[in-house]
N, C-alpha and C. Protein backbone atom coordinates (compact mmCIF):
# COMPACT_ATOMS: atom_id res chain seq x y z
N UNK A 1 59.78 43.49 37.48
CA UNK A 1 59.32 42.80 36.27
C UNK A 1 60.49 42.46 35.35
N UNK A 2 61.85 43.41 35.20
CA UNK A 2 62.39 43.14 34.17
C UNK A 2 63.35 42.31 34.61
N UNK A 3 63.47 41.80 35.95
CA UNK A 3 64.81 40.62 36.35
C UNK A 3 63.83 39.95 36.53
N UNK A 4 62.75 39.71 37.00
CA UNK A 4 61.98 38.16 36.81
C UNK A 4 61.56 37.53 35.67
N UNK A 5 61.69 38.61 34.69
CA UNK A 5 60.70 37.84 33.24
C UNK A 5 61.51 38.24 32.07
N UNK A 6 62.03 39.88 32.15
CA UNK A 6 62.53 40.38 30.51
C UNK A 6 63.87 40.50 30.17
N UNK A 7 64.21 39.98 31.65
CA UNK A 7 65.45 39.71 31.54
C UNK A 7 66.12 38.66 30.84
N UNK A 8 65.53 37.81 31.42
CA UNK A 8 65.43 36.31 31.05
C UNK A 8 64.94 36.26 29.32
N UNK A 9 64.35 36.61 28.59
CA UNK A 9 64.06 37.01 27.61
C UNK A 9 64.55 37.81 26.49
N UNK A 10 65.22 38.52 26.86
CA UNK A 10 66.15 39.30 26.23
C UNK A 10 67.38 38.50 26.29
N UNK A 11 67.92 37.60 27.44
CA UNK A 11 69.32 37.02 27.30
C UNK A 11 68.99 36.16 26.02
N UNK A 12 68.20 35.45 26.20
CA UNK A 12 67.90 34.16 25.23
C UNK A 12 68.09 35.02 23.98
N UNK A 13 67.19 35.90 23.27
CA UNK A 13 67.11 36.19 21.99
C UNK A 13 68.49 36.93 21.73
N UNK A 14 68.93 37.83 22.72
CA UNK A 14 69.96 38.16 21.95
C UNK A 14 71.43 36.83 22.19
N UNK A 15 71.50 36.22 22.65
CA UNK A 15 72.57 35.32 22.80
C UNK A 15 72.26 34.57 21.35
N UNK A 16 70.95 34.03 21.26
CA UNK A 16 70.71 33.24 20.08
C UNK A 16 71.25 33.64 18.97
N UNK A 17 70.44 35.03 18.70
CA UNK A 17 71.22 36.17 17.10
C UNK A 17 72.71 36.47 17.03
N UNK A 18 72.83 36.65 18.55
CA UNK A 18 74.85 36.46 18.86
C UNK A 18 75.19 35.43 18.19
N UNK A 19 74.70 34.10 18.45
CA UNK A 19 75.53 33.19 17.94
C UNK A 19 75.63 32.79 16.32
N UNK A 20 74.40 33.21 15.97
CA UNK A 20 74.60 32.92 14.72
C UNK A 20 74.87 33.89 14.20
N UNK A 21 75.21 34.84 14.41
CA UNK A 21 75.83 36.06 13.54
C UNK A 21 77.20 35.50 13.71
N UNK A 22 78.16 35.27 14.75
CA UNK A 22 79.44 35.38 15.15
C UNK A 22 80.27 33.76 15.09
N UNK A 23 79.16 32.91 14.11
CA UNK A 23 79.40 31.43 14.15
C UNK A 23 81.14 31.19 13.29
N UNK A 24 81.03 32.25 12.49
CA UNK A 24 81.86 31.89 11.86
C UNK A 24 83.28 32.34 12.02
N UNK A 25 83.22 33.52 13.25
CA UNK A 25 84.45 33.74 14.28
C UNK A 25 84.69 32.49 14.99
N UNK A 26 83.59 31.88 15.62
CA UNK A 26 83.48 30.65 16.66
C UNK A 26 84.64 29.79 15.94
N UNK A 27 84.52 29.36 14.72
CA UNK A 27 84.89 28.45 13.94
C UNK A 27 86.19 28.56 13.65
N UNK A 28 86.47 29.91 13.52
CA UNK A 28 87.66 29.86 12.95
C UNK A 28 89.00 29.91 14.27
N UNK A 29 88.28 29.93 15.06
CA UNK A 29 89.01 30.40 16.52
C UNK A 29 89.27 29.24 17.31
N UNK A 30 88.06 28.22 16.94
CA UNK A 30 88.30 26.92 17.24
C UNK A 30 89.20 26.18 16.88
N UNK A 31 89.78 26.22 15.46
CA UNK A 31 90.87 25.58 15.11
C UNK A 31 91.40 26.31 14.94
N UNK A 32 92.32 27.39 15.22
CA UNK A 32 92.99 28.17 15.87
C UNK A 32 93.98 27.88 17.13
N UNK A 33 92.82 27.21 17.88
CA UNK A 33 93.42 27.22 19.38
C UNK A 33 93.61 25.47 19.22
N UNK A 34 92.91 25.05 18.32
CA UNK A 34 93.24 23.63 18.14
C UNK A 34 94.46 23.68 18.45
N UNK A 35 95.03 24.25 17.36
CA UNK A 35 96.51 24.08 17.16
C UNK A 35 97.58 24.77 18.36
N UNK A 36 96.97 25.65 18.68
CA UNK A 36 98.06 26.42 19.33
C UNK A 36 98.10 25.94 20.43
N UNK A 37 97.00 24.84 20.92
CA UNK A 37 96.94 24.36 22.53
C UNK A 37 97.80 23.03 22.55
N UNK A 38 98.18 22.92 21.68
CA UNK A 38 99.23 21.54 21.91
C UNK A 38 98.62 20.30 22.03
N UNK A 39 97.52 20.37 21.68
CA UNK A 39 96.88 18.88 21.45
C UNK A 39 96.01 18.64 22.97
N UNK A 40 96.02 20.15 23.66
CA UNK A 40 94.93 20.41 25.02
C UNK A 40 93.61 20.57 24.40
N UNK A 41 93.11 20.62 23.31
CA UNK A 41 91.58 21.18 23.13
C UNK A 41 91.78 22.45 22.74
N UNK A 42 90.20 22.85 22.11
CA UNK A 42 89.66 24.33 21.89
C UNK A 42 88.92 24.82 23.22
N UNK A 43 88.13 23.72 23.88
CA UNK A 43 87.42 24.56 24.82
C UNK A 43 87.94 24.07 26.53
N UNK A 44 87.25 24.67 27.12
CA UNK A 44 87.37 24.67 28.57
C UNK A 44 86.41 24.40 29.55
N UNK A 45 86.08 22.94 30.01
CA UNK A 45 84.80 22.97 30.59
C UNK A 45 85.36 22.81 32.11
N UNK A 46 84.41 23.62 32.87
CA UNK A 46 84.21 23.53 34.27
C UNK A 46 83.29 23.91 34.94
N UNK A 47 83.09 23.18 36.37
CA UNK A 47 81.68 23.76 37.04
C UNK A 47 81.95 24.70 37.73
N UNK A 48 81.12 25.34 37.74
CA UNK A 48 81.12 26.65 38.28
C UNK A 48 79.36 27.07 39.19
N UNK A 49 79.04 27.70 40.13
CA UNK A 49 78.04 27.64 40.33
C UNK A 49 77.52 28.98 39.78
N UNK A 50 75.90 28.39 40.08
CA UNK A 50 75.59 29.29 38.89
C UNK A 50 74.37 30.22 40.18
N UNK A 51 72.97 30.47 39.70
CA UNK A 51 72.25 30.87 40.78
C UNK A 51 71.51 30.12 41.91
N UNK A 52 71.33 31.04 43.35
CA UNK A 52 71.33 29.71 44.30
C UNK A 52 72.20 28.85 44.43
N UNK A 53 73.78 29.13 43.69
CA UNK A 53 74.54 28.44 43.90
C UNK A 53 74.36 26.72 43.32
N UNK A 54 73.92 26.48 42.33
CA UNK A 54 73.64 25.43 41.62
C UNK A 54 74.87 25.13 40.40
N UNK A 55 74.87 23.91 40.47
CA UNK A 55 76.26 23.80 39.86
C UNK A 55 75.98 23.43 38.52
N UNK A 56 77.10 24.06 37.40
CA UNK A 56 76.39 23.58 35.99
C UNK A 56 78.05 23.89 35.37
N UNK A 57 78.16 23.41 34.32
CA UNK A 57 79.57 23.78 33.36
C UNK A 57 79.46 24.53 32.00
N UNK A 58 80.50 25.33 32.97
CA UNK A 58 80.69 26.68 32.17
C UNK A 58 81.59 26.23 30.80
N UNK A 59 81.48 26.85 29.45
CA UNK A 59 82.10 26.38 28.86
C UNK A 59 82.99 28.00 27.92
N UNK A 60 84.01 27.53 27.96
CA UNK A 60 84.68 29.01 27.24
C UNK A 60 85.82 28.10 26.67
N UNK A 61 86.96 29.47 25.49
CA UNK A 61 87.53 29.02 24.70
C UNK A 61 89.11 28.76 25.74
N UNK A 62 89.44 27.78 25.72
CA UNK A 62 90.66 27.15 26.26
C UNK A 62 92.08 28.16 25.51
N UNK A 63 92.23 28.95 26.57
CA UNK A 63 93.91 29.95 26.28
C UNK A 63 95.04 29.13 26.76
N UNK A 64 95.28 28.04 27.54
CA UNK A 64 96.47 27.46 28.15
C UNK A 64 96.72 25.94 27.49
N UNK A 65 97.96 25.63 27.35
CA UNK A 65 98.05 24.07 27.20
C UNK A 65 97.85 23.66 28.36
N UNK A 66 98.09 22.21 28.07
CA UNK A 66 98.15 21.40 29.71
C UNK A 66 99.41 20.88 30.15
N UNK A 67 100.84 21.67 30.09
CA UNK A 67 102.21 21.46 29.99
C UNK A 67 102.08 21.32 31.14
N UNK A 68 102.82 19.67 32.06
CA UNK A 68 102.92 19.75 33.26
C UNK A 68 104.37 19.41 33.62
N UNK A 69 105.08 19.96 34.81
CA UNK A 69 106.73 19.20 35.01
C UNK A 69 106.62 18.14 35.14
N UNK A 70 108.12 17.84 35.68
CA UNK A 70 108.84 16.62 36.00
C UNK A 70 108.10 15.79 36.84
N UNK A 71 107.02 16.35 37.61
CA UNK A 71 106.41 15.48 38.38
C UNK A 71 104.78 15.41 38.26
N UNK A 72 104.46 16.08 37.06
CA UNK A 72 103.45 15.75 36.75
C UNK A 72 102.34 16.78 37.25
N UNK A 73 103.04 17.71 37.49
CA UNK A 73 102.23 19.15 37.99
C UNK A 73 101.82 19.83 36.62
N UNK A 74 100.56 20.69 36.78
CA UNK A 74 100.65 21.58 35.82
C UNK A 74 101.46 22.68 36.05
N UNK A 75 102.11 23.33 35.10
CA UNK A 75 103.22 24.87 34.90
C UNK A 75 102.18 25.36 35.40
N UNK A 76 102.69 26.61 35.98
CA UNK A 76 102.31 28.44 36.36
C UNK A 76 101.36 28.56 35.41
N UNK A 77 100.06 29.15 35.37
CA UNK A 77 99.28 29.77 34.58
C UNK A 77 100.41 30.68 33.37
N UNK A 78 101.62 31.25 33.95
CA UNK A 78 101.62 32.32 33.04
C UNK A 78 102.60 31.79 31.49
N UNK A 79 102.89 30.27 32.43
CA UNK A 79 104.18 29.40 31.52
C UNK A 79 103.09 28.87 30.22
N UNK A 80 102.23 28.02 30.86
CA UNK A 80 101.10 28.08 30.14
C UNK A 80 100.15 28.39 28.55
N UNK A 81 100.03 29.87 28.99
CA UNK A 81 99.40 30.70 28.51
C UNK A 81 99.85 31.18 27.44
N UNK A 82 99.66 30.87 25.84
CA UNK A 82 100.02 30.71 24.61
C UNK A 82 99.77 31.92 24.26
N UNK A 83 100.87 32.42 23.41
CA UNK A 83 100.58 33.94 22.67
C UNK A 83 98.92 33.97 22.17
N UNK A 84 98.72 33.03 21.36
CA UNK A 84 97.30 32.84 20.98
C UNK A 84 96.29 33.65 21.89
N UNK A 85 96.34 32.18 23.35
CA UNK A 85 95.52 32.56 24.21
C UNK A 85 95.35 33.44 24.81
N UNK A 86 96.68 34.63 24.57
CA UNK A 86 97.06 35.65 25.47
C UNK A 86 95.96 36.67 25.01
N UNK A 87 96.24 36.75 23.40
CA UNK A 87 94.94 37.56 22.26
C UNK A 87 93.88 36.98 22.46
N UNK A 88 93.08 35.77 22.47
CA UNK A 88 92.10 35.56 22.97
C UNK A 88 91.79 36.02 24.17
N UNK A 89 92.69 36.25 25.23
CA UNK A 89 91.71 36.56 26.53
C UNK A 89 91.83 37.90 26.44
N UNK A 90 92.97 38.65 26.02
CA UNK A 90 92.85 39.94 26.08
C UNK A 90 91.75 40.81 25.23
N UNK A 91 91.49 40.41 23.99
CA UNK A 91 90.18 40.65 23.61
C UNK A 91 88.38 40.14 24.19
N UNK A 92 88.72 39.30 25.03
CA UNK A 92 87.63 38.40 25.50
C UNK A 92 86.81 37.49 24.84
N UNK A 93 88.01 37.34 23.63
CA UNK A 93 86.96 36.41 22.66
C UNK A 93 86.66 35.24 23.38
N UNK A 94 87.48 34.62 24.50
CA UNK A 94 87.14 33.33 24.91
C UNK A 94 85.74 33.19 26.04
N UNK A 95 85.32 34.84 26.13
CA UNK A 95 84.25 34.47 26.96
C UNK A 95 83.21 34.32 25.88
N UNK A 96 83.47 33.86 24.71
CA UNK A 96 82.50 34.38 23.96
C UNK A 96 81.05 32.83 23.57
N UNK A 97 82.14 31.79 24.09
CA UNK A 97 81.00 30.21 23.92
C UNK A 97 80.37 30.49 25.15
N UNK A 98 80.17 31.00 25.94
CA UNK A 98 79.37 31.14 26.94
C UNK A 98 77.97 31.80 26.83
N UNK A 99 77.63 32.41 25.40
CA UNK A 99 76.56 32.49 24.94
C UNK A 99 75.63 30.79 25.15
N UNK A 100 76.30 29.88 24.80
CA UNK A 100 75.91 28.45 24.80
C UNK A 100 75.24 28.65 26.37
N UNK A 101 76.14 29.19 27.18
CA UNK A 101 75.34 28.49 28.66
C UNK A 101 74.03 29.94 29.24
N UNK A 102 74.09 30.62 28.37
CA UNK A 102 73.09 31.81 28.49
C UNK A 102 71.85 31.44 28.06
N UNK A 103 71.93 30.51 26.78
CA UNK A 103 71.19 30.03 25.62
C UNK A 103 70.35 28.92 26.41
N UNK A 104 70.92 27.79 27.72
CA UNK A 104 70.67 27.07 28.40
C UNK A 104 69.97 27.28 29.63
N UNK A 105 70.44 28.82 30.45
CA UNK A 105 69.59 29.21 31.57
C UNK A 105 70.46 29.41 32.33
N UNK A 106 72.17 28.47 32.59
CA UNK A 106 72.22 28.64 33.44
C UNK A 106 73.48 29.85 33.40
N UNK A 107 73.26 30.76 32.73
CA UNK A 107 73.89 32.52 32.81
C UNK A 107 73.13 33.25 32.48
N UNK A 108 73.49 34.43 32.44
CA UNK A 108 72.86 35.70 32.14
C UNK A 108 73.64 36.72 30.87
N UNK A 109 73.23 37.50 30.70
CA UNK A 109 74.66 38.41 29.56
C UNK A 109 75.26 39.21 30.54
N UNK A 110 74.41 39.57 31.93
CA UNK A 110 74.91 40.51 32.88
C UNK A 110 74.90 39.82 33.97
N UNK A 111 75.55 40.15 34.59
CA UNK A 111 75.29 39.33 36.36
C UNK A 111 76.47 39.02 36.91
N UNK A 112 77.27 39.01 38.00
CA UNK A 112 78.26 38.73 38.86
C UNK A 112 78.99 37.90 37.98
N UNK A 113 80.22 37.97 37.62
CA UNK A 113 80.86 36.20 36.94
C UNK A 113 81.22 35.03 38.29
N UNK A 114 81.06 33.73 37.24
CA UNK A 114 80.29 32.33 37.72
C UNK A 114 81.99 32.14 38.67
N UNK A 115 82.58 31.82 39.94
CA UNK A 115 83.55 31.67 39.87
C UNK A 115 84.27 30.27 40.45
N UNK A 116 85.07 29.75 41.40
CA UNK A 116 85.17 28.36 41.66
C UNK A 116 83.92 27.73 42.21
N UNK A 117 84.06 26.42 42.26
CA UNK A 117 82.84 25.74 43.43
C UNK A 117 83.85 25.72 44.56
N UNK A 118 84.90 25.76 45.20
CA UNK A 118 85.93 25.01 45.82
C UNK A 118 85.55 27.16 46.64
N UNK A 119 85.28 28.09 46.30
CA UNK A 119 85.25 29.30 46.93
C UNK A 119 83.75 29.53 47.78
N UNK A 120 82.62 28.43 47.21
CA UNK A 120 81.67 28.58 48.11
C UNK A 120 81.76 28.49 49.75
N UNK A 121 82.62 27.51 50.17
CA UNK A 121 82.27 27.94 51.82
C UNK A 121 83.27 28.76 52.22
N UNK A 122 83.97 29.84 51.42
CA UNK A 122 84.84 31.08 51.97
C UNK A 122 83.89 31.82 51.98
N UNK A 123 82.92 32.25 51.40
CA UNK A 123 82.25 33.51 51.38
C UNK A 123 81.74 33.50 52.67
N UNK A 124 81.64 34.85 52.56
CA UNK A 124 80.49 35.82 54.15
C UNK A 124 79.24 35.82 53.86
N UNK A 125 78.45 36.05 54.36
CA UNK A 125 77.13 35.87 54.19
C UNK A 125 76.74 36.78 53.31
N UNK A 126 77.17 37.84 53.17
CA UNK A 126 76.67 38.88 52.53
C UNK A 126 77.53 38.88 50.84
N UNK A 127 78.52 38.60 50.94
CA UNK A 127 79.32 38.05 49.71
C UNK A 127 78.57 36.58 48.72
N UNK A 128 78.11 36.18 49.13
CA UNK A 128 77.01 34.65 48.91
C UNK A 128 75.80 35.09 48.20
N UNK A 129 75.36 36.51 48.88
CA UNK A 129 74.22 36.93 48.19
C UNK A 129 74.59 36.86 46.36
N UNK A 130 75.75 37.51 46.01
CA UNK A 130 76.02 37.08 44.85
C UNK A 130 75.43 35.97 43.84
N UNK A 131 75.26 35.16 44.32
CA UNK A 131 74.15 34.01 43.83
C UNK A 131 72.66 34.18 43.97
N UNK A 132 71.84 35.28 44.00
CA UNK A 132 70.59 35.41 44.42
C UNK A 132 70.20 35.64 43.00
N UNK A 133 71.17 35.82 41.60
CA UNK A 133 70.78 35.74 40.20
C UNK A 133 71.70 35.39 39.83
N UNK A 134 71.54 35.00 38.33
CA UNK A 134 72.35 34.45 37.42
C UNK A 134 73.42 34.80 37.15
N UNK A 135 74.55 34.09 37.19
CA UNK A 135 75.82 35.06 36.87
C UNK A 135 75.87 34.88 35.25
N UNK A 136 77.21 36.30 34.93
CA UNK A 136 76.66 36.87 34.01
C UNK A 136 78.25 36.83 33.11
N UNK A 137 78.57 36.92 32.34
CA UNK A 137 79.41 36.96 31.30
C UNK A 137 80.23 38.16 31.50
N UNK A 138 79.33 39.40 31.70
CA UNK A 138 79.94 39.80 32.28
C UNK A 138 79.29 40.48 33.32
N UNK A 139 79.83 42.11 34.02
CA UNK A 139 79.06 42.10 35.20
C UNK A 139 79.66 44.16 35.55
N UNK A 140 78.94 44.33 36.64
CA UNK A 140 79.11 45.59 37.52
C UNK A 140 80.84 45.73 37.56
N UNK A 141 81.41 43.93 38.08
CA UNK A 141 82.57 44.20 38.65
C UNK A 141 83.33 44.83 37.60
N UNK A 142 82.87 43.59 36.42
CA UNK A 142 84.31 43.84 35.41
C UNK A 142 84.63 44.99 34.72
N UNK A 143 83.17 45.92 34.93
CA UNK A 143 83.39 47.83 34.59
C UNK A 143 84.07 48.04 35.50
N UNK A 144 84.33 48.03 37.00
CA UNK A 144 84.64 49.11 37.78
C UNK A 144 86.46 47.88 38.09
N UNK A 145 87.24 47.34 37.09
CA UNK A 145 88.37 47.12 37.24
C UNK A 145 88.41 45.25 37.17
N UNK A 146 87.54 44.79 37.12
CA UNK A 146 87.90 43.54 36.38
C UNK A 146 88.65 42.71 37.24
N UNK A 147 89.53 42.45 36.58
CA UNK A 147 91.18 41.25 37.36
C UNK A 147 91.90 42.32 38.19
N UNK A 148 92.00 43.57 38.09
CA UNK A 148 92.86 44.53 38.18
C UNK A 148 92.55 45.09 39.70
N UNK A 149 91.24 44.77 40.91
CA UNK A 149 90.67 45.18 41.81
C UNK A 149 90.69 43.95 42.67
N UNK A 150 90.64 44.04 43.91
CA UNK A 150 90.99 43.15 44.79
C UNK A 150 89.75 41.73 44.95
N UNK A 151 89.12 41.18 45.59
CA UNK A 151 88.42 40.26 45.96
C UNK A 151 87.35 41.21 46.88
N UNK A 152 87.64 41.73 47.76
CA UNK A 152 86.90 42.80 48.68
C UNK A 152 85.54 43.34 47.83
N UNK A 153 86.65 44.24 46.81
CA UNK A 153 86.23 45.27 46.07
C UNK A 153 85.10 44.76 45.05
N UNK A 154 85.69 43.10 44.44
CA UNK A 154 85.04 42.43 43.02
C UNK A 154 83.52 42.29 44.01
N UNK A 155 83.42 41.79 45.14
CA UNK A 155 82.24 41.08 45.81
C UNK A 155 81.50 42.20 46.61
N UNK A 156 81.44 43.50 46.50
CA UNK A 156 80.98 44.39 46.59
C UNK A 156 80.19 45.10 45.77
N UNK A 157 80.73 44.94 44.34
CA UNK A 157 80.10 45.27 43.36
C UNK A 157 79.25 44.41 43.10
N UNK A 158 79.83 43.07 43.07
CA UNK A 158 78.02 42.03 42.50
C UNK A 158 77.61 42.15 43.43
N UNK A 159 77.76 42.23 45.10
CA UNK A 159 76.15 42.54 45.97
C UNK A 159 75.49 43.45 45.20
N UNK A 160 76.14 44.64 44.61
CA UNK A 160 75.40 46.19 44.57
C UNK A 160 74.66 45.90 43.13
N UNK A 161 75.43 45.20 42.50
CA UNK A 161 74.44 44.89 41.18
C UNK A 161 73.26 43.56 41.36
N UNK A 162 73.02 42.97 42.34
CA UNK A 162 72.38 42.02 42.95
C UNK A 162 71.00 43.25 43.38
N UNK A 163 71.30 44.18 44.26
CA UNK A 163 70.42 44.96 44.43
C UNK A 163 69.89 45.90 43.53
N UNK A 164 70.64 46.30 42.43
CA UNK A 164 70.11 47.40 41.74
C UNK A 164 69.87 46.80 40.15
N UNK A 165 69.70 45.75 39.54
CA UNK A 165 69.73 45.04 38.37
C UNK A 165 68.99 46.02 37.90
N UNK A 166 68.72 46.44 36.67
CA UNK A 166 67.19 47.14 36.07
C UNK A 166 68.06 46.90 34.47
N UNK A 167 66.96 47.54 33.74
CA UNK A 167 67.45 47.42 32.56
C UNK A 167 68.81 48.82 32.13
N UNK A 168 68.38 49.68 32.70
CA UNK A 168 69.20 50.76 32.63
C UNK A 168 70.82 49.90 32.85
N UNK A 169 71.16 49.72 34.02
CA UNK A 169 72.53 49.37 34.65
C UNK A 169 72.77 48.31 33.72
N UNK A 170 72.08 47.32 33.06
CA UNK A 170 72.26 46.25 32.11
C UNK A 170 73.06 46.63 30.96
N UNK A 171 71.95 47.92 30.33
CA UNK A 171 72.64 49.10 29.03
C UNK A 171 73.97 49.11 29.28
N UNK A 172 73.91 50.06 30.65
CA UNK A 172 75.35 50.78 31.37
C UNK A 172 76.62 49.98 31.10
N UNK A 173 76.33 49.20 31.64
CA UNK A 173 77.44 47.70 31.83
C UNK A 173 77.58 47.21 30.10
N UNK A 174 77.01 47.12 29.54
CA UNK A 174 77.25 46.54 28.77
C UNK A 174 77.92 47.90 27.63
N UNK A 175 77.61 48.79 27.85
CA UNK A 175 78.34 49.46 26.83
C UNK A 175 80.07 49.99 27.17
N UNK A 176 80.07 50.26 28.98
CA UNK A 176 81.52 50.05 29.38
C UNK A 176 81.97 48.96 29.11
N UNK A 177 81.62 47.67 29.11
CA UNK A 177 82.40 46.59 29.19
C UNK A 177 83.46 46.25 27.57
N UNK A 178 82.31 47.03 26.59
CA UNK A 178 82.80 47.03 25.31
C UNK A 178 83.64 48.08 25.09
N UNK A 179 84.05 48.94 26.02
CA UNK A 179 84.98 49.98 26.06
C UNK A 179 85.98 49.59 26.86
N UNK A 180 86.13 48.47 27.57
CA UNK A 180 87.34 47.97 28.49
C UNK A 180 87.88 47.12 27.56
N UNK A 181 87.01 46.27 26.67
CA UNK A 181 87.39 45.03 25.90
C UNK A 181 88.27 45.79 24.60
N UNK A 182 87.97 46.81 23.57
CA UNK A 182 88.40 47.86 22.92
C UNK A 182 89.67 48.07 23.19
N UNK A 183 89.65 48.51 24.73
CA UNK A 183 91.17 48.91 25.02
C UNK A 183 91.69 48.09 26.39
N UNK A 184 91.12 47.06 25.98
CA UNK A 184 91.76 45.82 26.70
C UNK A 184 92.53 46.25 27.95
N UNK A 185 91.12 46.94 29.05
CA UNK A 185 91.56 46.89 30.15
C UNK A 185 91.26 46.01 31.04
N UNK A 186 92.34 46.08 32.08
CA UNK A 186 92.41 45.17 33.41
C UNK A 186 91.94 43.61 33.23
N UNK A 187 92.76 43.11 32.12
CA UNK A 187 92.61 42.25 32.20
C UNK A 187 93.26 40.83 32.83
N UNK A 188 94.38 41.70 33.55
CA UNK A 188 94.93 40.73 35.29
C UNK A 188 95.41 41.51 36.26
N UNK A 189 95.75 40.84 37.16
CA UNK A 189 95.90 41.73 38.60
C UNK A 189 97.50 41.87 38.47
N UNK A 190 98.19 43.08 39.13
CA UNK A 190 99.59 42.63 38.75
C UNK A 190 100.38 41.88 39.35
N UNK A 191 101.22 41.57 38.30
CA UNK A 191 101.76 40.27 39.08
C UNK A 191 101.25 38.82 38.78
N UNK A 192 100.40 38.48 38.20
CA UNK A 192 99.06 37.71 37.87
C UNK A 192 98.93 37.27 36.07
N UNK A 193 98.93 36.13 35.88
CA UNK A 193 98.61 36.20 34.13
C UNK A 193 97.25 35.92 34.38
N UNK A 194 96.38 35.97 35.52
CA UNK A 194 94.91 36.24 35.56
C UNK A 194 94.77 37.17 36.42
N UNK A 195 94.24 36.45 37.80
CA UNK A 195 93.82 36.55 39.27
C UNK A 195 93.89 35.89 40.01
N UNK A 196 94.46 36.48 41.44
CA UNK A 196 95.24 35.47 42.46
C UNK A 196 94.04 34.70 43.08
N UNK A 197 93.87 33.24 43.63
CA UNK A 197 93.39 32.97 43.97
C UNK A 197 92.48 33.64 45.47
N UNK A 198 91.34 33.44 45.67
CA UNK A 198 90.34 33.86 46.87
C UNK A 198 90.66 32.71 48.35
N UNK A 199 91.02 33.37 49.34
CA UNK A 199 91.51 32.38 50.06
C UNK A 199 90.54 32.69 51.21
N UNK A 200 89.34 33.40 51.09
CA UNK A 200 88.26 33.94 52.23
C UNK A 200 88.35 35.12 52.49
N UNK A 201 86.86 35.13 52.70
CA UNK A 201 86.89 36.49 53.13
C UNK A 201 87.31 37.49 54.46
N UNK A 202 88.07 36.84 55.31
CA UNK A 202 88.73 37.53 56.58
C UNK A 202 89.83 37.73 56.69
């Protein structure tokens, strides 16, 4: 009952009261990054699939300019990546417009995070299940190590939270996650100013 109906119900109302309580962080963070992105934007839109693997755009706060070389490449993520944006992601304020796509249906506050479309035909069959609910802002993985744990390990945990959703593990998750964000753990892999790309699962 509570992933078919109160789940869904509870994201909406509390994302809604989220946003308007926290509108005026939104705001100020927006032109914030105005500036600090070099004339790249405040936000970041991309598709991402969502449940059943349905494609929709995710929207979060933009941490990188769009500095590209001599030939018109974009820089390294880590060349990139503006002191600003560095405090924005390390606090997670930038996952924070994604209330917007919770508010819409197509996330959750909990659930696997949404990740490339370009990684759907790497997955294993059992890694895919991942999409059998809504992905989530945040999730099982990002308690048990976040950026900081391999690909193996991340798609193990959203099967296991795929199977065990309840409201309890929802609580769970959500009160570690505000204890990783606090002390701003694992928030890249090392070596990584995120996470290395997924190149399949074999």
């Amino acid at each position: 009952m509570y992933k078919r109906f109160f789940k869904r119900f509870l994201d909406f109302w509390i994302a809604l009261i989220g946003l308007i309580c926290i509108s005026p962080l939104l705001l100020v963070v927006t032109i914030w990054l105005h500036f600090a992105n070099k004339g790249a934007g405040a936000f970041f839109l991309q598709d991402r699939p969502g449940k059943d693997a349905k494609i929709f755009k995710i929207i979060k706060f933009k941490t990188m300019t769009d500095e590209r070389d001599a030939d018109g490449n974009l820089l390294p993520d880590a060349q990139r990546l503006t002191k600003v944006g560095r405090f924005v992601r390390s606090t997670s304020i930038d996952e924070l417009p994604q209330l917007f796509n919770v508010l819409k249906g197509d996330m959750a506050l909990i659930g696997p995070r949404p990740l490339l479309v370009k990684y759907l035909p790497l997955y294993s069959l059992e890694q895919a299940r991942r999409h059998e609910v809504r992905p989530g802002i945040t999730g099982w993985a990002q308690c048990h190590g976040r950026n900081a744990i391999s690909w193996t390990e991340k798609f193990k945990l959203d099967v296991w939270y795929v199977d065990h959703c309840s409201l309890k593990t929802d609580i769970n998750i959500i009160f570690t996650t505000i204890k990783k964000v606090l002390r701003r753990a694992d928030i890249s892999q090392e070596g990584e100013a995120t996470m290395e790309a997924f190149n399949g699962h074999n």
